[in-house]
C-alpha atoms as a PDB file:
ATOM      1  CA  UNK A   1       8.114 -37.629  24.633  1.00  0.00           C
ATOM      2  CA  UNK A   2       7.123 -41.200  24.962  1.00  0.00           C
ATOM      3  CA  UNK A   3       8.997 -43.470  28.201  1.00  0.00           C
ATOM      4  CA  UNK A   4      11.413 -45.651  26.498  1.00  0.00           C
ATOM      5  CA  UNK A   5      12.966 -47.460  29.817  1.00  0.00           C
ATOM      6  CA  UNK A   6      10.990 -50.464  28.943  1.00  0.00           C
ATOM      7  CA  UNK A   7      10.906 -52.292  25.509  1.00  0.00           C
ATOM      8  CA  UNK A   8       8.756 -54.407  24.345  1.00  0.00           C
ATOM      9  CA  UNK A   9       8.484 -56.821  20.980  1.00  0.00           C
ATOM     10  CA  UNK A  10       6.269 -59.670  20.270  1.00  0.00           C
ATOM     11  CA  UNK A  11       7.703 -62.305  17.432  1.00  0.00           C
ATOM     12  CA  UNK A  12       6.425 -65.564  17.036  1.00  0.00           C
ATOM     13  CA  UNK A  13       4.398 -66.058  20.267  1.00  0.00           C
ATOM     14  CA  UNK A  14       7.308 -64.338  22.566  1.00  0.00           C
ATOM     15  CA  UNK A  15       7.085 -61.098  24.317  1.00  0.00           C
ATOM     16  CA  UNK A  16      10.127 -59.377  24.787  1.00  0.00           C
ATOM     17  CA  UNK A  17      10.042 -56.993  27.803  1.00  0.00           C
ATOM     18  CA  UNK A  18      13.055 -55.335  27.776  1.00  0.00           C
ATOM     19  CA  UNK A  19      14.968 -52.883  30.966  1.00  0.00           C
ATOM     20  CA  UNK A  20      16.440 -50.008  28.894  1.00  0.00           C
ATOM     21  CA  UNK A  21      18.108 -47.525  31.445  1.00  0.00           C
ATOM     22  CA  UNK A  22      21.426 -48.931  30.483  1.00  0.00           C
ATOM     23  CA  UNK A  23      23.337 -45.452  31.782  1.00  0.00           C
ATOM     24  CA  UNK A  24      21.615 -46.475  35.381  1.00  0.00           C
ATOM     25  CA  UNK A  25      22.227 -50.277  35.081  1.00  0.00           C
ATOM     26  CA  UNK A  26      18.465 -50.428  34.319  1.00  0.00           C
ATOM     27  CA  UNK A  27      17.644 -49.426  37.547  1.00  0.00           C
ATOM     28  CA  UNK A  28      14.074 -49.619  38.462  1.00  0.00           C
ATOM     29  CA  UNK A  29      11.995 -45.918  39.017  1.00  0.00           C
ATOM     30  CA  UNK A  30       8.963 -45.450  38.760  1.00  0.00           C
ATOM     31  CA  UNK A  31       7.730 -44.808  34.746  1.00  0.00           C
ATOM     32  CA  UNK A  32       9.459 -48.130  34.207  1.00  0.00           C
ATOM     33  CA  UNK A  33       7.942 -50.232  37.237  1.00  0.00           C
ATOM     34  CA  UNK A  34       4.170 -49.301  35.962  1.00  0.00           C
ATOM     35  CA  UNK A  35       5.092 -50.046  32.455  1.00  0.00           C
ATOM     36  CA  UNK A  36       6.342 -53.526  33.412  1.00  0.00           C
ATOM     37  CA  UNK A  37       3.145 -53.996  35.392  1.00  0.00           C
ATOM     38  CA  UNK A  38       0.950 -52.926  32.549  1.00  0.00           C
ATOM     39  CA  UNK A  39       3.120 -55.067  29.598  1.00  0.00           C
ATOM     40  CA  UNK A  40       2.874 -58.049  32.028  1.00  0.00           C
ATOM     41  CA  UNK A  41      -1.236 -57.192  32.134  1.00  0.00           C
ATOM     42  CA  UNK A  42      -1.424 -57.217  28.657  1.00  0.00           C
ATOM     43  CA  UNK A  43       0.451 -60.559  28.287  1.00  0.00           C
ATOM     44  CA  UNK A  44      -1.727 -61.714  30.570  1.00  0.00           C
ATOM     45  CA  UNK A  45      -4.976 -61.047  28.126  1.00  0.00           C
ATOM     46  CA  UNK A  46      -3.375 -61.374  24.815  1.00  0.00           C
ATOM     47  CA  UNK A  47      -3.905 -65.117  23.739  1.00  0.00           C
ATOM     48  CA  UNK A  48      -1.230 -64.339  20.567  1.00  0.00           C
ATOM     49  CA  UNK A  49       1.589 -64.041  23.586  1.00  0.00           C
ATOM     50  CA  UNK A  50       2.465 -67.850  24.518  1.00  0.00           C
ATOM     51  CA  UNK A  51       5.810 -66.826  26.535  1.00  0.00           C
ATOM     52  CA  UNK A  52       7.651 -63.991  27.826  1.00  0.00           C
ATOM     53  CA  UNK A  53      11.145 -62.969  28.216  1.00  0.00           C
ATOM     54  CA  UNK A  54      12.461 -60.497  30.543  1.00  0.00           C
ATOM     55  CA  UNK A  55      16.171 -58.915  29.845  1.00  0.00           C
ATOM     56  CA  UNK A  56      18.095 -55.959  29.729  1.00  0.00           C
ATOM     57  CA  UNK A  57      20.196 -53.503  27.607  1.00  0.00           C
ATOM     58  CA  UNK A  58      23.633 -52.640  28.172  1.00  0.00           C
ATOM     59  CA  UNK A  59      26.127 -54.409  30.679  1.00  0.00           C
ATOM     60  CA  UNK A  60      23.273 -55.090  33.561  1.00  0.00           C
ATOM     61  CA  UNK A  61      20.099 -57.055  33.647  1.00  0.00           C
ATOM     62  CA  UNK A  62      18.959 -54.720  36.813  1.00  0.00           C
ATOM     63  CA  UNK A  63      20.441 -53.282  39.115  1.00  0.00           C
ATOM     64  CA  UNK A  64      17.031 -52.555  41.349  1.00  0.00           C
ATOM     65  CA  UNK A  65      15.747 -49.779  42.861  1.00  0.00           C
ATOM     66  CA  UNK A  66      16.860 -46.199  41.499  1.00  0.00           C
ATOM     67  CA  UNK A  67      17.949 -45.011  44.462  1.00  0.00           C
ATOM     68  CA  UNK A  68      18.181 -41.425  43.368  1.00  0.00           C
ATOM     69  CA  UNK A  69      14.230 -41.803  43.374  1.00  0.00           C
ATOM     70  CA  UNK A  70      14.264 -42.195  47.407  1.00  0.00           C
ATOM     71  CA  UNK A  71      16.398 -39.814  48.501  1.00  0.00           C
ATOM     72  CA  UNK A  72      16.001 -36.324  49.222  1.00  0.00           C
ATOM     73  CA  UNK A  73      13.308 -34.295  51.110  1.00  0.00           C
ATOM     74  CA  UNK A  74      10.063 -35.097  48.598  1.00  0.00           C
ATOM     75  CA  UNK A  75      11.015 -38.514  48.470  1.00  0.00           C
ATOM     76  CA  UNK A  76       8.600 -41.696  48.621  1.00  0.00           C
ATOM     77  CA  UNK A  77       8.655 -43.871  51.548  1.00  0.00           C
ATOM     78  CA  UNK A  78      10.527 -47.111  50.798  1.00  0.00           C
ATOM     79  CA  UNK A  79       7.579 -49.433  51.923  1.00  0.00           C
ATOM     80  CA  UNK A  80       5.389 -47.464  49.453  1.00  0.00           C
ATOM     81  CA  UNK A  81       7.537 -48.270  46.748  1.00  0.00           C
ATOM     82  CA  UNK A  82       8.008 -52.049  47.603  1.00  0.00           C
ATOM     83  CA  UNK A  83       4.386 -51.646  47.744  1.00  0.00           C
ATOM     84  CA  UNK A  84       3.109 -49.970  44.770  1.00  0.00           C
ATOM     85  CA  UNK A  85       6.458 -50.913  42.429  1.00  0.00           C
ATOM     86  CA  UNK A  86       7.718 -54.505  43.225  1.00  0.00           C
ATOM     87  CA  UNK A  87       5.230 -56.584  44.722  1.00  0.00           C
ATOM     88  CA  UNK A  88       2.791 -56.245  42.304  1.00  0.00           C
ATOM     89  CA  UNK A  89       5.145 -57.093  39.494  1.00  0.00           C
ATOM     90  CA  UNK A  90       6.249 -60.438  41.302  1.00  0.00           C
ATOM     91  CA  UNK A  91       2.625 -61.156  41.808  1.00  0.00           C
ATOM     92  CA  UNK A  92       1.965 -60.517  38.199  1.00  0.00           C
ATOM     93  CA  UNK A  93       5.046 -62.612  37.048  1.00  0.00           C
ATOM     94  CA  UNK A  94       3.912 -65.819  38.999  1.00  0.00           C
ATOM     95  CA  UNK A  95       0.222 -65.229  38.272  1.00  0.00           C
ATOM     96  CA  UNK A  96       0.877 -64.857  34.669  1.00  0.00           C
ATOM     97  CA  UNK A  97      -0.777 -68.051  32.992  1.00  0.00           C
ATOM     98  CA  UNK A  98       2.213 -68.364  30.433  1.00  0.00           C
ATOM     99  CA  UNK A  99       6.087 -69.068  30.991  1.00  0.00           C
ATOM    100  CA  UNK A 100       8.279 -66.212  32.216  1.00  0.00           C
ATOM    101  CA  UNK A 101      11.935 -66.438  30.949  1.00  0.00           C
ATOM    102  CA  UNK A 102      14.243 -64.407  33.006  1.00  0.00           C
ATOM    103  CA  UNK A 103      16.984 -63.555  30.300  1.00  0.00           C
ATOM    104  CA  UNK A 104      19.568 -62.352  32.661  1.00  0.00           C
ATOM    105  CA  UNK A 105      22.319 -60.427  30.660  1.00  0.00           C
ATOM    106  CA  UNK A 106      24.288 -59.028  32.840  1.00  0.00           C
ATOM    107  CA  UNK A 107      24.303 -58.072  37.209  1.00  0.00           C
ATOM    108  CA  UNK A 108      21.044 -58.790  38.542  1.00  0.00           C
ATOM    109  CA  UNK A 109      21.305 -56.760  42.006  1.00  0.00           C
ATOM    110  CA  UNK A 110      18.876 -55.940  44.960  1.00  0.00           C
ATOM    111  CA  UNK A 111      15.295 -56.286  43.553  1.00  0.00           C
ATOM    112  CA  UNK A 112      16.715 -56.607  40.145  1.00  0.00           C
ATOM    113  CA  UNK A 113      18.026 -60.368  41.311  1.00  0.00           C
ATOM    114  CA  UNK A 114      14.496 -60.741  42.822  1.00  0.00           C
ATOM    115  CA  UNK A 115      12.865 -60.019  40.076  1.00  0.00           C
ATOM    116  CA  UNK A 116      14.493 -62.221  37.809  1.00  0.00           C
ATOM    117  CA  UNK A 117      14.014 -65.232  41.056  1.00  0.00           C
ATOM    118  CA  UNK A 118      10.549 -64.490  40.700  1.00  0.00           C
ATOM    119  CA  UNK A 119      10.848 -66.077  36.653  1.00  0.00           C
ATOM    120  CA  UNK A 120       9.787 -69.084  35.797  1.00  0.00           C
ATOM    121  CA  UNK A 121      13.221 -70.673  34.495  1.00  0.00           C
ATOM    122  CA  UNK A 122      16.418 -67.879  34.738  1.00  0.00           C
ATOM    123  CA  UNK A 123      19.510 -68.067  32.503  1.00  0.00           C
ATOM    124  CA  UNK A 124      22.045 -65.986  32.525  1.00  0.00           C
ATOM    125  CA  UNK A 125      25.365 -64.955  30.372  1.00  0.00           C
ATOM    126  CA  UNK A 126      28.029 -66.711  31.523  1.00  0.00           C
ATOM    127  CA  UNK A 127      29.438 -63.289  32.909  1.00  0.00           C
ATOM    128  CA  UNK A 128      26.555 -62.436  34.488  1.00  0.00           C
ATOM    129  CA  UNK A 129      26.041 -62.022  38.473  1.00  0.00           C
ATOM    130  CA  UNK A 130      23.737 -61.769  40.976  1.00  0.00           C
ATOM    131  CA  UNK A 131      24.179 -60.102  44.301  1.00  0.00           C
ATOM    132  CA  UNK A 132      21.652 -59.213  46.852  1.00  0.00           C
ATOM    133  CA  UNK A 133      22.707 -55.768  47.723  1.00  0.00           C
ATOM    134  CA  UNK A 134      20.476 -55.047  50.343  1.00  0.00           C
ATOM    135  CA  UNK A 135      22.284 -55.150  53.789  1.00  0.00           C
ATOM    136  CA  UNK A 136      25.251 -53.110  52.135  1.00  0.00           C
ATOM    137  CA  UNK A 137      22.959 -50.223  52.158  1.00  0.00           C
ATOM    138  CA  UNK A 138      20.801 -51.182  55.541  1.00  0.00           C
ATOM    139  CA  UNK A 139      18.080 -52.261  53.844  1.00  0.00           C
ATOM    140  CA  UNK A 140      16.047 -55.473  53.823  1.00  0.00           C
ATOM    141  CA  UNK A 141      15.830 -58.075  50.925  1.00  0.00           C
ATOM    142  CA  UNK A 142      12.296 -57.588  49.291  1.00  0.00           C
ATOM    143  CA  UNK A 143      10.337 -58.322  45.876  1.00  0.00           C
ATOM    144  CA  UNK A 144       9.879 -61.704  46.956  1.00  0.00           C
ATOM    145  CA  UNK A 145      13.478 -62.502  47.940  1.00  0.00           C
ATOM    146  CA  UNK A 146      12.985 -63.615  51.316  1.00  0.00           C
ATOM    147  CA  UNK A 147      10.321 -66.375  50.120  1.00  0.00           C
ATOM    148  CA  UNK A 148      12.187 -67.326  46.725  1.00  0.00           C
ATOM    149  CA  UNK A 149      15.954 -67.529  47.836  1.00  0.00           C
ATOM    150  CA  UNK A 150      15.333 -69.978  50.885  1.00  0.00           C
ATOM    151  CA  UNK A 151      13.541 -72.355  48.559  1.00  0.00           C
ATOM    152  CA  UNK A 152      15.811 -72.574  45.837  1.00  0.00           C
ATOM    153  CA  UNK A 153      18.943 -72.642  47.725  1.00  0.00           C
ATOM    154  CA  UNK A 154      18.763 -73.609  51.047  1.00  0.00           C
ATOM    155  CA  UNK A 155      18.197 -71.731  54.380  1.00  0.00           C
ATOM    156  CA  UNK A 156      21.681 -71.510  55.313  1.00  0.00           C
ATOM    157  CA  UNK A 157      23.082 -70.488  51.935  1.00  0.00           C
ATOM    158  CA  UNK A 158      20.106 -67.791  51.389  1.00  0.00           C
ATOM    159  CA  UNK A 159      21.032 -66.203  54.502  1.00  0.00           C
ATOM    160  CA  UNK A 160      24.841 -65.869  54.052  1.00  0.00           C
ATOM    161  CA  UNK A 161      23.931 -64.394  50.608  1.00  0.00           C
ATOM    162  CA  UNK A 162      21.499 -62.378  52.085  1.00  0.00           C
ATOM    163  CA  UNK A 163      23.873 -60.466  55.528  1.00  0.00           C
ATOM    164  CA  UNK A 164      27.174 -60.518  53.629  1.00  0.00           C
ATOM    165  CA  UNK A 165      25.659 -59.475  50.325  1.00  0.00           C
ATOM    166  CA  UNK A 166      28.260 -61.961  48.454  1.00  0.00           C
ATOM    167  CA  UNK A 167      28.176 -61.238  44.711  1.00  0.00           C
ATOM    168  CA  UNK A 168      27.139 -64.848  42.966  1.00  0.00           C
ATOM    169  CA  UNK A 169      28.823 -65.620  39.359  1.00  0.00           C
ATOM    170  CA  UNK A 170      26.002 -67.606  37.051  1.00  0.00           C
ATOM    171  CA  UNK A 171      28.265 -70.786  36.992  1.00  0.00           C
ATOM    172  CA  UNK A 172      27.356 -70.601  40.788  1.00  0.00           C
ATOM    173  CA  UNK A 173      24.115 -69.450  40.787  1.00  0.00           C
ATOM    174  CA  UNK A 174      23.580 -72.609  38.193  1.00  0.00           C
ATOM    175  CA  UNK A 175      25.638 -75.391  40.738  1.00  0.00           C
ATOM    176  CA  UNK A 176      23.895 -73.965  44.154  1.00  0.00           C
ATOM    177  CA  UNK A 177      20.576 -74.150  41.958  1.00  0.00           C
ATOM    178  CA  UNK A 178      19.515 -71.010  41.843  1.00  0.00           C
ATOM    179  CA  UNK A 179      19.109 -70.508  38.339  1.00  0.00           C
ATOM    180  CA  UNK A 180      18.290 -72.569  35.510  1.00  0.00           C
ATOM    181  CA  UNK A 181      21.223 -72.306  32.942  1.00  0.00           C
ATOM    182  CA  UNK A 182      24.460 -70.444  31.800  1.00  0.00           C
ATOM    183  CA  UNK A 183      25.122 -69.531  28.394  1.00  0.00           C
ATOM    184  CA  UNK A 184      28.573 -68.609  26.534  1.00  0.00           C
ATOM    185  CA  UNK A 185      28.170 -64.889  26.071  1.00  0.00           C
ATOM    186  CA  UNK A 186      28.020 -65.306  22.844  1.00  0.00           C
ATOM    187  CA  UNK A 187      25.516 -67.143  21.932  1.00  0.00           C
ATOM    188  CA  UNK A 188      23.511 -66.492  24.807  1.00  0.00           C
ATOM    189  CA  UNK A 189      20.753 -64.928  22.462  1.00  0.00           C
ATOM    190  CA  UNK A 190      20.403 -67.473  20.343  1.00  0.00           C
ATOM    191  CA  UNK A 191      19.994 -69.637  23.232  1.00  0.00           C
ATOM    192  CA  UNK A 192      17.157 -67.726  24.749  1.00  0.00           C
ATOM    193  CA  UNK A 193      15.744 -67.512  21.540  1.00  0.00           C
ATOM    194  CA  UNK A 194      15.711 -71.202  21.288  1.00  0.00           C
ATOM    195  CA  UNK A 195      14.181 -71.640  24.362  1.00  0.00           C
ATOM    196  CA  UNK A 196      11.313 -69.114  24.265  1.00  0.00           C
ATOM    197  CA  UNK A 197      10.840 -70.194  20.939  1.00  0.00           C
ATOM    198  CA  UNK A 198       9.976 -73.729  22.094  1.00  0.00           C
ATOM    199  CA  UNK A 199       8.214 -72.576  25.128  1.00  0.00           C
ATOM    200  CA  UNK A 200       5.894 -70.609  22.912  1.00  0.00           C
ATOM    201  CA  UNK A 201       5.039 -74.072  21.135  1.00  0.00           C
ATOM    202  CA  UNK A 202       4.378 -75.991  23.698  1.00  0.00           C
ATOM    203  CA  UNK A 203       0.992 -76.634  25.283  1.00  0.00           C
ATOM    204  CA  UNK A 204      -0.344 -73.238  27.128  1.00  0.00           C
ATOM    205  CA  UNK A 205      -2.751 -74.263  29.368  1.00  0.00           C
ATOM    206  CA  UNK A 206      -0.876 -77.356  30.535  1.00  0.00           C
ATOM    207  CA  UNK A 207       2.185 -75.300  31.250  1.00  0.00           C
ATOM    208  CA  UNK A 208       0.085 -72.534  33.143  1.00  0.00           C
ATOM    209  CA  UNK A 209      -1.700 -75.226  35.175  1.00  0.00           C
ATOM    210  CA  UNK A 210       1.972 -76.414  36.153  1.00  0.00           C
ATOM    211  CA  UNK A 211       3.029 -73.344  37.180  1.00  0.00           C
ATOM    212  CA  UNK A 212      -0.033 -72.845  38.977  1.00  0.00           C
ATOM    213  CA  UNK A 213       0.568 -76.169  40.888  1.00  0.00           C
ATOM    214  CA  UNK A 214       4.039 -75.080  41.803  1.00  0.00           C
ATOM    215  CA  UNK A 215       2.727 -71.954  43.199  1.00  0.00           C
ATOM    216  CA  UNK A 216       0.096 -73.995  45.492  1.00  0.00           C
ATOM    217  CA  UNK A 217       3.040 -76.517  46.593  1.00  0.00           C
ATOM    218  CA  UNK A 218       4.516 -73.799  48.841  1.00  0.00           C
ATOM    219  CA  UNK A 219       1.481 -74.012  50.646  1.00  0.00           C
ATOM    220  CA  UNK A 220      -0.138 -77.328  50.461  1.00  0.00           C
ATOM    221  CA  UNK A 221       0.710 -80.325  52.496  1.00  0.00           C
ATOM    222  CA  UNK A 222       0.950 -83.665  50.265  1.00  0.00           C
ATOM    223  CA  UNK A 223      -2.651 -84.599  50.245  1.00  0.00           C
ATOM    224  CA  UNK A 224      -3.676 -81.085  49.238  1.00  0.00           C
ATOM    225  CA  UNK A 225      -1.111 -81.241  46.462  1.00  0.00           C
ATOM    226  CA  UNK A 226      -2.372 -84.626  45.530  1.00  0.00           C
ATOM    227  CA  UNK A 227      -5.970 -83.513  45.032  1.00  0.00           C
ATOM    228  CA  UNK A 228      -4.638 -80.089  43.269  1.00  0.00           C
ATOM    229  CA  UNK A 229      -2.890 -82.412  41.070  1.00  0.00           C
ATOM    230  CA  UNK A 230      -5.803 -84.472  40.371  1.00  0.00           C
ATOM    231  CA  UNK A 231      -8.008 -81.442  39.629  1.00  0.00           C
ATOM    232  CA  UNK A 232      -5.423 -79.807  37.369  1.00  0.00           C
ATOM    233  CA  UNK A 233      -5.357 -83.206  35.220  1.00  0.00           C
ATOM    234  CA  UNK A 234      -9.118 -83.237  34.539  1.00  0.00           C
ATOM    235  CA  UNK A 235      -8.741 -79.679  33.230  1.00  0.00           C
ATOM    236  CA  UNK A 236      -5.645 -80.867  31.530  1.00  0.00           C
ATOM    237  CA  UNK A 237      -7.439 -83.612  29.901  1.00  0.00           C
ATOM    238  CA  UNK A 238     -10.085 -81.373  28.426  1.00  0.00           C
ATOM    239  CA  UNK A 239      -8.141 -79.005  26.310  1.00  0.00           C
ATOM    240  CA  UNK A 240      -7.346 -79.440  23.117  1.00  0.00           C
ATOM    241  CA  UNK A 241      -3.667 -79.482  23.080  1.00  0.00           C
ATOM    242  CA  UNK A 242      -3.845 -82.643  25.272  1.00  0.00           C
ATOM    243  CA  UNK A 243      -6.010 -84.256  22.216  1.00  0.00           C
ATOM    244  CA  UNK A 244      -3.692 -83.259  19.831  1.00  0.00           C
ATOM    245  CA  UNK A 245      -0.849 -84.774  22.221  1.00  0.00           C
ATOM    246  CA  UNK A 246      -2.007 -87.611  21.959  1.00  0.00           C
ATOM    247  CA  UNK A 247      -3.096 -87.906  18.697  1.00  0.00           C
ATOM    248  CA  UNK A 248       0.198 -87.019  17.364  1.00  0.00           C
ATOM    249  CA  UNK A 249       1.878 -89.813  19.458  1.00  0.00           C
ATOM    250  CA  UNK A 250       0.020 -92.266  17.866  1.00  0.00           C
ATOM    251  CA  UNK A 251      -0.023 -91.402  14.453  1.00  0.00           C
ATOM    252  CA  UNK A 252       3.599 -91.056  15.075  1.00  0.00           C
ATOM    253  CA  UNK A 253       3.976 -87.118  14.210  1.00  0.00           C
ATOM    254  CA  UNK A 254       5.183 -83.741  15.566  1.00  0.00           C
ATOM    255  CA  UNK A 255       2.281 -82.254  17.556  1.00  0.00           C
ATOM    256  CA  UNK A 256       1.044 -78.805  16.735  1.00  0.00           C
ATOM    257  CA  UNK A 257      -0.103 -77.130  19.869  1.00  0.00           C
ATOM    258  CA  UNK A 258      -2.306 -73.843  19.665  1.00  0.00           C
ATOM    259  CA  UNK A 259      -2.254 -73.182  23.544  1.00  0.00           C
ATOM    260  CA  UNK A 260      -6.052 -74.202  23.669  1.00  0.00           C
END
C-alpha cells in the first residue's frame, strides 16, 4: 500500500507538499521525512515547479517528531534522526532555488515550528500557533531552530521561547516578526493561493539569487555582501526575465516572466 503521509500537487507552477498524519498532528516519522526530502529534490530539478508550499491536513501544521518512533528498546538514537530526518530537509528548503511558502494551518510545534522557520515567507491561520516544545520534554531545540529563531526575533525573546516553551499565537508570531502574515481562517487558502500564485510568476532566477544572498548574509561581513551582491546582479542582468523586465516597463505592459 502506497505512503500517503505526504501529499503532493503541482497546479500552475506551485507544488503543494502537503503533512497528512492528521490523527498524529502530522507528526514527523520516518516514511514521511524521506518523502519530503525526495519531493523537495524533485522541485529542485523540475523547471515546471516555480514555487512551493508546505501545509498540513487536519487541525495542525506539525507537530514534529513522532515520538512513538523513539521510544522503546529498538528505537533510533535521537541525534540520528535530527541527522538523517531534519537537517537535511532544512538544508534542502533553503538550498532550494525557488520560493518556499510555509502555509501554516494550524500548531506548528518542536521541529514542526522549525521547519516551517526554515520557509522562505510563513503565514499562518489566524488560529494557528507555534510553540517550541522542546525543553518540556528535556530535549534541545533542533532543525535549524537555534540559528533561525535568534535572527528573526531577537536573542532575548528566542531564548525565553526557547526554556519556557511559551506557546506563540500567529498575531504574535506576526508583531515579534517571526512570521510573515496572518490570515482570517477563512480565507486563509485563498490567500496562500494568491500568493504562491504570484510567486510562481515572478522572475525565478532573480528570486533564487535573492534567497541565495540572504543565505550568504548570515555569514558575510558588509564588503563580502557587497561583492556577493555585485556578482549576483551580473548574473541577474543576463537572464532573460530581467530583459523582459525591462522591456515591459518601457513599452508600458505587464511582464511575462518564464523563470529563465
Amino acid at each position: 500500500m502506497p505512503d500517503t503521509s505526504l501529499l503532493f500537487s503541482l497546479t500552475d507552477g506551485v507544488a503543494t507538499l502537503t503533512f497528512n498524519r492528521p490523527q498524529v498532528f502530522n507528526s514527523v516519522n520516518k516514511p514521511l521525512a524521506l518523502a519530503l526530502q525526495q519531493h523537495l529534490r524533485d522541485c529542485q530539478a523540475d523547471a515546471s515547479v516555480r514555487a512551493v508550499v508546505l501545509t498540513g491536513t487536519g487541525r495542525a501544521f506539525c507537530a514534529g517528531q513522532d515520538l512513538a518512533e523513539i521510544t522503546g528498546p529498538d528505537a533510533p538514537d535521537v541525534a540520528d534522526i535530527v541527522t538523517a530526518h531534519y537537517n537535511p530537509i532544512v538544508q534542502l528548503i533553503r538550498t532550494l532555488d525557488k520560493p518556499v511558502i510555509a502555509a501554516v494551518n494550524g500548531v506548528a510545534a518542536g521541529a514542526g515550528a522549525n521547519l516551517a522557520l526554515a520557509c522562505d515567507l510563513v503565514v499562518a491561520k489566524e488560529s494557528a500557533s507555534f510553540i517550541q516544545a522542546f525543553s518540556k520534554i528535556g530535549l534541545i531545540p533542533d532543525s535549524g531552530g537555534t540559528y533561525f529563531l535568534p535572527r528573526l526575533v531577537g536573542m532575548q525573546r528566542a531564548s525565553a521561547l526557547m526554556l519556557l516553551g511559551d506557546k506563540v499565537s500567529a498575531a504574535e508570531a506576526v508583531q515579534i516578526g517571526m512570521i510573515y502574515k496572518a490570515f482570517a481562517d477563512d480565507v486563509f487558502d485563498e490567500e496562500v493561493a494568491a500568493l504562491a500564485k504570484k510567486l510562481a510568476a515572478m522572475p525565478t532566477k532573480g528570486l533564487a539569487y535573492t534567497k541565495q544572498l540572504l543565505n550568504a548574509s548570515f555569514g558575510n561581513d558588509l564588503t563580502q555582501q557587497l561583492q556577493a551582491e555585485a556578482d549576483y546582479q551580473l548574473r541577474a542582468g543576463n537572464t532573460s526575465d530581467y530583459r523582459e523586465g525591462v522591456g515591459a516597463f518601457l513599452e508600458k505592459r505587464q511582464p511575462t516572466f518564464t523563470g529563465q
